[in-house]
N, C-alpha and C. Protein backbone atom coordinates (compact mmCIF):
# COMPACT_ATOMS: atom_id res chain seq x y z
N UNK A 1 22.07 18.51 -30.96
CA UNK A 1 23.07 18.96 -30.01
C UNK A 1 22.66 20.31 -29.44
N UNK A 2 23.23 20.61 -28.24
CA UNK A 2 22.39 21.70 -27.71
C UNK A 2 23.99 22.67 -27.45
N UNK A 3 23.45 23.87 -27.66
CA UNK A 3 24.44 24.76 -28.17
C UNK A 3 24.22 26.13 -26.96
N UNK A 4 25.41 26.78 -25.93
CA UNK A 4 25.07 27.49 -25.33
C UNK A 4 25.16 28.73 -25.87
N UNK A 5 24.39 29.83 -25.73
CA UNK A 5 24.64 31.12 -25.78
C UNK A 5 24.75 32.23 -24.84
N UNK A 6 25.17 33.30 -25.82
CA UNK A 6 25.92 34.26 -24.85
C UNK A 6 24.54 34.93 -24.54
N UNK A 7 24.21 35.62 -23.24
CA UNK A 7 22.63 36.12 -23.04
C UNK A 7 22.06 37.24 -23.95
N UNK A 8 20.86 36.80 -24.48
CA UNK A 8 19.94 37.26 -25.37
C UNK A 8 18.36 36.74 -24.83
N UNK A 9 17.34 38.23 -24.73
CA UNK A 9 16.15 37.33 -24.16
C UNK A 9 15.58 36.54 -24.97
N UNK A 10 14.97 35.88 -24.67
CA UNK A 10 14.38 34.67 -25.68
C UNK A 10 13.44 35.04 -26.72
N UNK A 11 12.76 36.32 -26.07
CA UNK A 11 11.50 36.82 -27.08
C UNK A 11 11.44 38.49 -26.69
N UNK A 12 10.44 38.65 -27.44
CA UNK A 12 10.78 40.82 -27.40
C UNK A 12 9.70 40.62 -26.66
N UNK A 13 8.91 42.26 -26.39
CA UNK A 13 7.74 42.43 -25.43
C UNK A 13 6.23 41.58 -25.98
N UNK A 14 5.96 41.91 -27.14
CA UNK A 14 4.92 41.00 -27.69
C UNK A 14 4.92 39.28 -27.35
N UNK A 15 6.09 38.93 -27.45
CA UNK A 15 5.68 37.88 -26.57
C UNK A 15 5.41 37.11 -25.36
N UNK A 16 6.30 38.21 -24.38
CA UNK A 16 6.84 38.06 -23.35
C UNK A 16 4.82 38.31 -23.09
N UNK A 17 4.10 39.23 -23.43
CA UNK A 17 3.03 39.86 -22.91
C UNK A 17 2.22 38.45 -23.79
N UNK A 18 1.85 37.88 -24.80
CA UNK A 18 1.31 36.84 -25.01
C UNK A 18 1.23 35.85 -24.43
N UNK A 19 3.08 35.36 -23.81
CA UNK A 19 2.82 34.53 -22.88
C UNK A 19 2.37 34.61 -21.55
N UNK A 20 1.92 35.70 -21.14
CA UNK A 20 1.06 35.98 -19.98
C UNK A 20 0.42 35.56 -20.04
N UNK A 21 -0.69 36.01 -21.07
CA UNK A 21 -2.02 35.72 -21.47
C UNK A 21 -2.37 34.59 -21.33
N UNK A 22 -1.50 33.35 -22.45
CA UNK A 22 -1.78 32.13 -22.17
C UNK A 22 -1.65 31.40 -21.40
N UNK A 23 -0.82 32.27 -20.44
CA UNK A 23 -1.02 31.61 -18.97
C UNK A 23 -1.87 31.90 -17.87
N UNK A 24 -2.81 32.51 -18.30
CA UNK A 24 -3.81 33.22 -18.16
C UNK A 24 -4.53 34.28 -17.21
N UNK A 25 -3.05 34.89 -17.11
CA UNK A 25 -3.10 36.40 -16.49
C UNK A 25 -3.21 37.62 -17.40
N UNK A 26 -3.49 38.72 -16.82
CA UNK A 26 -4.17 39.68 -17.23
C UNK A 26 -2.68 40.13 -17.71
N UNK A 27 -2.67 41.43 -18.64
CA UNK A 27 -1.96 42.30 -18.89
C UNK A 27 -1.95 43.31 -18.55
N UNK A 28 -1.54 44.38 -17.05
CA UNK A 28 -1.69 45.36 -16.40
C UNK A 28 -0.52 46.37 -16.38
N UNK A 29 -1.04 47.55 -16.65
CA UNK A 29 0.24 47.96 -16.89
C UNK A 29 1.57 48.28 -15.96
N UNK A 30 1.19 47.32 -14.61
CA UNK A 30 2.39 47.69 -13.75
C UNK A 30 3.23 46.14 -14.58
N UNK A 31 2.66 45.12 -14.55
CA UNK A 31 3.54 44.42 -15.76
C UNK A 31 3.77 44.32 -16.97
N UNK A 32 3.37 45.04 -18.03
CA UNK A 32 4.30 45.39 -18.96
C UNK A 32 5.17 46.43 -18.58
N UNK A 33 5.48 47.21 -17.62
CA UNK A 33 5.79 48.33 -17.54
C UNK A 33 7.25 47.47 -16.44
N UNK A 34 7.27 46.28 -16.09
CA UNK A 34 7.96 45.39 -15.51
C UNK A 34 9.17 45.15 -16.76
N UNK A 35 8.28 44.15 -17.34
CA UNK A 35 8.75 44.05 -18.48
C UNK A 35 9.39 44.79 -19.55
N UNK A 36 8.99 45.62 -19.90
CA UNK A 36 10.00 46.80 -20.77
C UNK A 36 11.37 47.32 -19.63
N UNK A 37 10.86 47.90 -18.28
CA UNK A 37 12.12 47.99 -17.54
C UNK A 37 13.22 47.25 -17.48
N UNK A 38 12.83 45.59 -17.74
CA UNK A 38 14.15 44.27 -17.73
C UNK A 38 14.52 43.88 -18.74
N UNK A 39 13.52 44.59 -20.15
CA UNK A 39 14.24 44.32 -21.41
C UNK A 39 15.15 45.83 -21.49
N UNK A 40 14.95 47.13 -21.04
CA UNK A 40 15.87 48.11 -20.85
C UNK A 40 17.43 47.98 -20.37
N UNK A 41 16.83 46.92 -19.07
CA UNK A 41 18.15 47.10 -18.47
C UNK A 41 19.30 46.14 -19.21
N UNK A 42 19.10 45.19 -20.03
CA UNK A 42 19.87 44.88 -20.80
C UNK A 42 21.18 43.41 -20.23
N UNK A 43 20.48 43.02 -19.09
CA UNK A 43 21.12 42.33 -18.03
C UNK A 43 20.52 41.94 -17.12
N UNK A 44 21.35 41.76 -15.85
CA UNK A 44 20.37 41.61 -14.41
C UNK A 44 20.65 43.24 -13.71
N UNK A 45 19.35 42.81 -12.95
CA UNK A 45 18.81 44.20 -12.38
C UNK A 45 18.03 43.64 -11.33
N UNK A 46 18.51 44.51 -10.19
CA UNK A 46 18.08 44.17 -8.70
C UNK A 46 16.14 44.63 -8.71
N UNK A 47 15.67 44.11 -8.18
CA UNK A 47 14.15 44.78 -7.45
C UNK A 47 13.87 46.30 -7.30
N UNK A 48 15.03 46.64 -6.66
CA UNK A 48 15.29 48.11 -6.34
C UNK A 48 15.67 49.10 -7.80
N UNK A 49 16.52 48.00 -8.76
CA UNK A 49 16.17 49.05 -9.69
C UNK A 49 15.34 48.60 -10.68
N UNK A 50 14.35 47.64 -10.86
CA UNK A 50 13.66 47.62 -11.61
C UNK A 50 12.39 48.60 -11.17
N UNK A 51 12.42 48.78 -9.76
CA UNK A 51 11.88 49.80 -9.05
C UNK A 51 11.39 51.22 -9.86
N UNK A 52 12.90 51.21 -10.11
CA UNK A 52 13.06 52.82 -10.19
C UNK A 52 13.15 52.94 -11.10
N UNK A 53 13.29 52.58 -12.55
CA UNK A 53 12.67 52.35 -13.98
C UNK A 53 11.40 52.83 -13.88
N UNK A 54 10.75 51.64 -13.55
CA UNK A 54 9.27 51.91 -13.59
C UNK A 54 8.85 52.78 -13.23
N UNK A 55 8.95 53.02 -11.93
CA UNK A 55 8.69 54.47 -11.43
C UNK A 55 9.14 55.76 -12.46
N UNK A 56 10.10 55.90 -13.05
CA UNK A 56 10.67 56.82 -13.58
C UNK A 56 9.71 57.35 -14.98
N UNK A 57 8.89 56.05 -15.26
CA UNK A 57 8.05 56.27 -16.21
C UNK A 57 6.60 56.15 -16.16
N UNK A 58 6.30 55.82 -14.66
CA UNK A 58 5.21 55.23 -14.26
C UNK A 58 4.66 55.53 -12.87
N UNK A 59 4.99 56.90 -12.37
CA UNK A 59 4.80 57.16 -10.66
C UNK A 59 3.99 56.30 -10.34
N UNK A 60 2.96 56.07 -11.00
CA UNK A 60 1.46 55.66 -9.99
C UNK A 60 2.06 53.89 -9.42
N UNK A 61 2.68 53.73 -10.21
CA UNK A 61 3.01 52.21 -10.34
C UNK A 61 4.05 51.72 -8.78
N UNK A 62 3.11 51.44 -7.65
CA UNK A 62 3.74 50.73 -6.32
C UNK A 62 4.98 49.86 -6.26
N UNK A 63 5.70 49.95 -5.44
CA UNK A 63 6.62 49.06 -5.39
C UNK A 63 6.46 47.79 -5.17
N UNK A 64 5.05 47.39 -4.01
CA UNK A 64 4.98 45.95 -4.12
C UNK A 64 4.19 45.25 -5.80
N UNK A 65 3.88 46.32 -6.45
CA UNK A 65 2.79 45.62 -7.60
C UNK A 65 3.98 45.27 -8.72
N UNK A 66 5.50 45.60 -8.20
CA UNK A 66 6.74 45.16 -9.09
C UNK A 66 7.29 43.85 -8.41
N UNK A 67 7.42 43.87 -7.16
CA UNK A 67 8.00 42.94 -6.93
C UNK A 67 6.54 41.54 -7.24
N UNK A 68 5.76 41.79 -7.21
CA UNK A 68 4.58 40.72 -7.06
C UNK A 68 4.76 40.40 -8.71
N UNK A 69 4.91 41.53 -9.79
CA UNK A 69 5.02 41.12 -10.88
C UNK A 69 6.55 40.26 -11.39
N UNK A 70 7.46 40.66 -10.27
CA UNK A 70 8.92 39.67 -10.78
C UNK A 70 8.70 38.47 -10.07
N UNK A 71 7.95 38.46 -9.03
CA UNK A 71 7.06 36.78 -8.61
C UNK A 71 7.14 36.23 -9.69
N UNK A 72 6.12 36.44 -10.29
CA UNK A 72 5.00 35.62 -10.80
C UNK A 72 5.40 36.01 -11.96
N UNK A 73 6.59 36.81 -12.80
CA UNK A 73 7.54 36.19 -14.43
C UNK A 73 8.13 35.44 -14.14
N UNK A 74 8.78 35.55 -12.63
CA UNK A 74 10.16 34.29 -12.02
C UNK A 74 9.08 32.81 -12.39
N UNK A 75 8.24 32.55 -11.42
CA UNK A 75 6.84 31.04 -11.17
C UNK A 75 7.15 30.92 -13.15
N UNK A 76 6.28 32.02 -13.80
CA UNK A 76 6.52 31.56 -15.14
C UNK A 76 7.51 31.39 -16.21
N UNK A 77 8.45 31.31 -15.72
CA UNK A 77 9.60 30.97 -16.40
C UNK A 77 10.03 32.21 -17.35
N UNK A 78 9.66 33.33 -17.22
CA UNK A 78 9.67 34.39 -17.69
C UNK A 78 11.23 35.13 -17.77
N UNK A 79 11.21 35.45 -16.64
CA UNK A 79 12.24 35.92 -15.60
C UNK A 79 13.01 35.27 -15.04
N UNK A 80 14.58 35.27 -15.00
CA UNK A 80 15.20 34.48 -13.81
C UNK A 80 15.81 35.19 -13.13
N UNK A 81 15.94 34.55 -11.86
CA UNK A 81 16.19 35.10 -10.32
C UNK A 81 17.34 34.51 -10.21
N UNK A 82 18.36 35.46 -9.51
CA UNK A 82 19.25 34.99 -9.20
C UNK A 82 20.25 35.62 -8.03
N UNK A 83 21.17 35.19 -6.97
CA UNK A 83 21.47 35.76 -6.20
C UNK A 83 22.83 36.07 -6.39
N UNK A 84 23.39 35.09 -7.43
CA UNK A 84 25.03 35.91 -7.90
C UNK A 84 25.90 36.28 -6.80
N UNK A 85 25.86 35.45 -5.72
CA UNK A 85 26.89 36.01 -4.82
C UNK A 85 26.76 37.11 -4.04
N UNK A 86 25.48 37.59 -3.88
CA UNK A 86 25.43 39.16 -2.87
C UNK A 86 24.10 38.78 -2.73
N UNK A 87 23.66 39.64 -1.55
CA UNK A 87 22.36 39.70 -0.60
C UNK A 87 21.55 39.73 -1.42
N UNK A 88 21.48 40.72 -2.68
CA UNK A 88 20.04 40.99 -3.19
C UNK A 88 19.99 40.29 -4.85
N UNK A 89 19.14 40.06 -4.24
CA UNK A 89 18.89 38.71 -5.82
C UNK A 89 18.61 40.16 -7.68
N UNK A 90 19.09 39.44 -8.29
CA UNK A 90 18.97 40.36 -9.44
C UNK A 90 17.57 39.38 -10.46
N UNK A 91 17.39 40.07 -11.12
CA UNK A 91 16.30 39.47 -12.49
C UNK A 91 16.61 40.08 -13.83
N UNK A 92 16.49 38.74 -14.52
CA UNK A 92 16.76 38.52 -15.92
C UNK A 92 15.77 38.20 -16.73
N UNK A 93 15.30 38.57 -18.07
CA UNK A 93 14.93 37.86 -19.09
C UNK A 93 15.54 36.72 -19.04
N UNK A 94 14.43 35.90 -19.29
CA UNK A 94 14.56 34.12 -19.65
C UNK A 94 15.77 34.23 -20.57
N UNK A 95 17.12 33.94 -20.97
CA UNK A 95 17.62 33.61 -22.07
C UNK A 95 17.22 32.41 -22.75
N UNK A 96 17.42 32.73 -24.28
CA UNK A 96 17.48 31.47 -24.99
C UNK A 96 17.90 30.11 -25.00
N UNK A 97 17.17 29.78 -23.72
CA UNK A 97 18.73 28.21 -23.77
C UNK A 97 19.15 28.21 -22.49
N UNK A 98 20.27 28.94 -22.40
CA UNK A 98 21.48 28.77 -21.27
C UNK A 98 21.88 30.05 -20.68
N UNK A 99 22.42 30.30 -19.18
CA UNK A 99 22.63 30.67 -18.88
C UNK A 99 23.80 31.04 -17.50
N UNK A 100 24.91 31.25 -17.81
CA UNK A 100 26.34 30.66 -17.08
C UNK A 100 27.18 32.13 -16.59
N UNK A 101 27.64 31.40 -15.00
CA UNK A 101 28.18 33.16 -14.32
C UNK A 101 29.39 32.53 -13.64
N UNK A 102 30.33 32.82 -13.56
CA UNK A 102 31.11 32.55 -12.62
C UNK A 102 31.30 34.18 -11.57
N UNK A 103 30.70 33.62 -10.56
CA UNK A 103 31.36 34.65 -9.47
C UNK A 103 31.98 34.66 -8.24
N UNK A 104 32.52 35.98 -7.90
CA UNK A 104 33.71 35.82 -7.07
C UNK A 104 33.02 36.19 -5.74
N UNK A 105 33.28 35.75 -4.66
CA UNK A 105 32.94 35.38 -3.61
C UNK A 105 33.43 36.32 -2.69
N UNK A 106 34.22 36.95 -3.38
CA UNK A 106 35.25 38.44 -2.56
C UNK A 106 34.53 39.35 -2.87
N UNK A 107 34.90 39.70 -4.25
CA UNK A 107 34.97 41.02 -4.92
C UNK A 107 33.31 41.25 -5.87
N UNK A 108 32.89 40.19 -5.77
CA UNK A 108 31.30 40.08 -6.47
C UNK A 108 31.42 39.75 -8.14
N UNK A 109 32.47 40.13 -7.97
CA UNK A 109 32.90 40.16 -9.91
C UNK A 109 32.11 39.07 -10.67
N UNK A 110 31.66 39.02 -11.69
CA UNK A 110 30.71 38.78 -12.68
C UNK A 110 30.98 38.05 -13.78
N UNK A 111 31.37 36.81 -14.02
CA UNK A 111 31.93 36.24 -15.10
C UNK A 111 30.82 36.05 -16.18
N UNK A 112 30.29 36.00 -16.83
CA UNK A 112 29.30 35.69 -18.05
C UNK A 112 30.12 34.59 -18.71
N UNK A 113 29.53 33.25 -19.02
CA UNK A 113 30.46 32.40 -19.92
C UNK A 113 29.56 31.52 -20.74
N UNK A 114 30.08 31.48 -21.98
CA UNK A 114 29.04 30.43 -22.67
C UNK A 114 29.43 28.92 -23.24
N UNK A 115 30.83 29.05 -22.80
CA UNK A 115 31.17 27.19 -22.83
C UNK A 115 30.02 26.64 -22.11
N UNK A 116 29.78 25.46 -22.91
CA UNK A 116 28.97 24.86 -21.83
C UNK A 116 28.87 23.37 -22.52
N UNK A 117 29.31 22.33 -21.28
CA UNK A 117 29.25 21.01 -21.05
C UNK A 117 28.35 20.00 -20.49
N UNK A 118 27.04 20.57 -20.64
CA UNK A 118 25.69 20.11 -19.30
C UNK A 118 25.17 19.37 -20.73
N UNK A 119 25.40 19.46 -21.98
CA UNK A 119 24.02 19.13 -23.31
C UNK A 119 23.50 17.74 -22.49
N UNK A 120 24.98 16.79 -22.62
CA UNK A 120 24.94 14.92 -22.24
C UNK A 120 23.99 15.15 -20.97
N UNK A 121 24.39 15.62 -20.09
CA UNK A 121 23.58 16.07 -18.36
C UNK A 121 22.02 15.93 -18.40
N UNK A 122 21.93 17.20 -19.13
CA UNK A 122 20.04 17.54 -19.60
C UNK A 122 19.61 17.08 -20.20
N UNK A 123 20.17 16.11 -21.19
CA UNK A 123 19.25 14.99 -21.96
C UNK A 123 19.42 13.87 -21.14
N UNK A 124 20.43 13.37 -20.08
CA UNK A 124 20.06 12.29 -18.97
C UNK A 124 18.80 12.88 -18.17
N UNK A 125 19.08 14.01 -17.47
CA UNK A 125 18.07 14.16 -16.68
C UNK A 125 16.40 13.99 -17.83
N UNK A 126 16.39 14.78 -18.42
CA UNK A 126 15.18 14.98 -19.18
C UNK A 126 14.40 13.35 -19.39
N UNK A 127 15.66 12.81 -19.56
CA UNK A 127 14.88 11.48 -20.13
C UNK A 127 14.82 10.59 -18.64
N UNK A 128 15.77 11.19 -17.35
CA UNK A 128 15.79 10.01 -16.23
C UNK A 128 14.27 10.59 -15.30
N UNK A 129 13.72 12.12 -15.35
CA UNK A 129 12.61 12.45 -15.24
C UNK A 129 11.37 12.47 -15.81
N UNK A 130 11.01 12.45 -17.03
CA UNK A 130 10.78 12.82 -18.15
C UNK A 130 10.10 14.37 -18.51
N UNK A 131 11.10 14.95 -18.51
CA UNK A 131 10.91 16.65 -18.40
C UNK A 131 11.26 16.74 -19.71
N UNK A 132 10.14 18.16 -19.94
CA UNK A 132 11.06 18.52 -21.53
C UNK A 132 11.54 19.91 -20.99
N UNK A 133 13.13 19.79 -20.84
CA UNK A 133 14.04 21.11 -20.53
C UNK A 133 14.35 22.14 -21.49
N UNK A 134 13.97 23.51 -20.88
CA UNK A 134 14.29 24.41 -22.29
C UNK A 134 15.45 25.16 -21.72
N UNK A 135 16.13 24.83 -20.84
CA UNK A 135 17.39 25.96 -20.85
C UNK A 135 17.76 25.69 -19.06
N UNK A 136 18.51 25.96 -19.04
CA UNK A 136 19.01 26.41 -17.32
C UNK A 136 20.17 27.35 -17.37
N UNK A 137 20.64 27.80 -15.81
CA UNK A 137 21.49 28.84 -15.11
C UNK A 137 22.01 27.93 -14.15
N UNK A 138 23.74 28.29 -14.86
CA UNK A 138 24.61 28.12 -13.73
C UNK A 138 25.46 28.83 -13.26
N UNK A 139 25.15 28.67 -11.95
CA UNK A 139 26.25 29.95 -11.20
C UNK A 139 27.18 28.93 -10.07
N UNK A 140 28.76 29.31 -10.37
CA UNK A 140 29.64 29.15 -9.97
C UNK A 140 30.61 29.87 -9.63
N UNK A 141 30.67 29.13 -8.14
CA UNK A 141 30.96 30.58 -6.77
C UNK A 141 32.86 30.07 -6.40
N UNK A 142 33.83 31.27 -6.64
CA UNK A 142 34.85 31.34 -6.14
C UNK A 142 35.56 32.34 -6.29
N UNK A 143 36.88 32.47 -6.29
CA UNK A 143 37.93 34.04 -6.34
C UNK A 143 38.35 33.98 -7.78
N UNK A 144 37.79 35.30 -8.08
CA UNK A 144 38.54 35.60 -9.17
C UNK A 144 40.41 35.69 -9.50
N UNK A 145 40.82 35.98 -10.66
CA UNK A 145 42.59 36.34 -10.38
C UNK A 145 43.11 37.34 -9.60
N UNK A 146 41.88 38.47 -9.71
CA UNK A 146 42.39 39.37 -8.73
C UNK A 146 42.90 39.40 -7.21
N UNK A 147 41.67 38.39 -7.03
CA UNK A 147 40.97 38.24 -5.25
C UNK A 147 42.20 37.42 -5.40
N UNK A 148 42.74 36.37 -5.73
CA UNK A 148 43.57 35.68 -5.91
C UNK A 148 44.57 36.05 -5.27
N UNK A 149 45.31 36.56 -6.02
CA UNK A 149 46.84 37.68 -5.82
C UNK A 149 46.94 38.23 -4.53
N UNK A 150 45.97 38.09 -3.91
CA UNK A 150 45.58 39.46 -2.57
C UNK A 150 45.74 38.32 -1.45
């Protein structure tokens, strides 16, 4: 049975940087230096501030050699991308498993939730494709109680 959780990254920096490897990119330090910034931020975090992390510890380190590095963790399943209801997409550590938002379409507000009813879903799909699935993100867009009331 497949069990959702509340977000936790899947692995610390040693692996996150192993699984580079075996995917057989280099280890440079504008991406580990990616990487420690999105295990810092402890959540999602826009481009702009994974930006400014890095930078904060890393002048030399360009702004496009961050976004090229949240590419290519996003391609490797590293990182997830997400747009959460506003213009600028945020990035996450891969969680363990699952990953669930309800947001508000007004106010931007941020639901985090870990009920989750997809297990029956992803073992149809898995087996009607034949994929082996390690986790997904769902984001579900409407008004919070607040926006509500108003």
């Amino acid at each position: 049975m497949i069990h959702c959780i509340n977000y936790e990254p899947a692995v610390g920096i040693s692996e996150l940087l192993e699984a580079l490897r075996r995917s057989g990119y280099k280890v440079t330090r504008a991406r580990r230096m990616v990487l420690e910034a999105l295990i810092a931020a402890t959540g999602h975090a826009t481009a702009s501030d994974v930006v400014t992390r890095v930078q904060a510890h890393a002048p030399g380190v360009g702004r496009a050699s961050v976004y090229r590095a949240l590419d290519l963790f996003s391609q490797l399943g590293l990182v997830q991308a997400s747009g959460l209801g506003s213009a600028a997409t945020t990035y996450t550590l891969a969680p363990a498993g699952h990953h669930h938002h309800l947001v508000c379409v007004r106010c931007h507000k941020i639901v985090e939730f870990d009920d989750c009813y997809l297990a029956d879903l992803q073992r149809q799909l898995a087996e009607r494709f034949g994929f082996q699935i390690n986790g997904h993100l769902v984001e579900m867009y409407g008004r919070c109680p607040g926006c509500l009331e108003e």
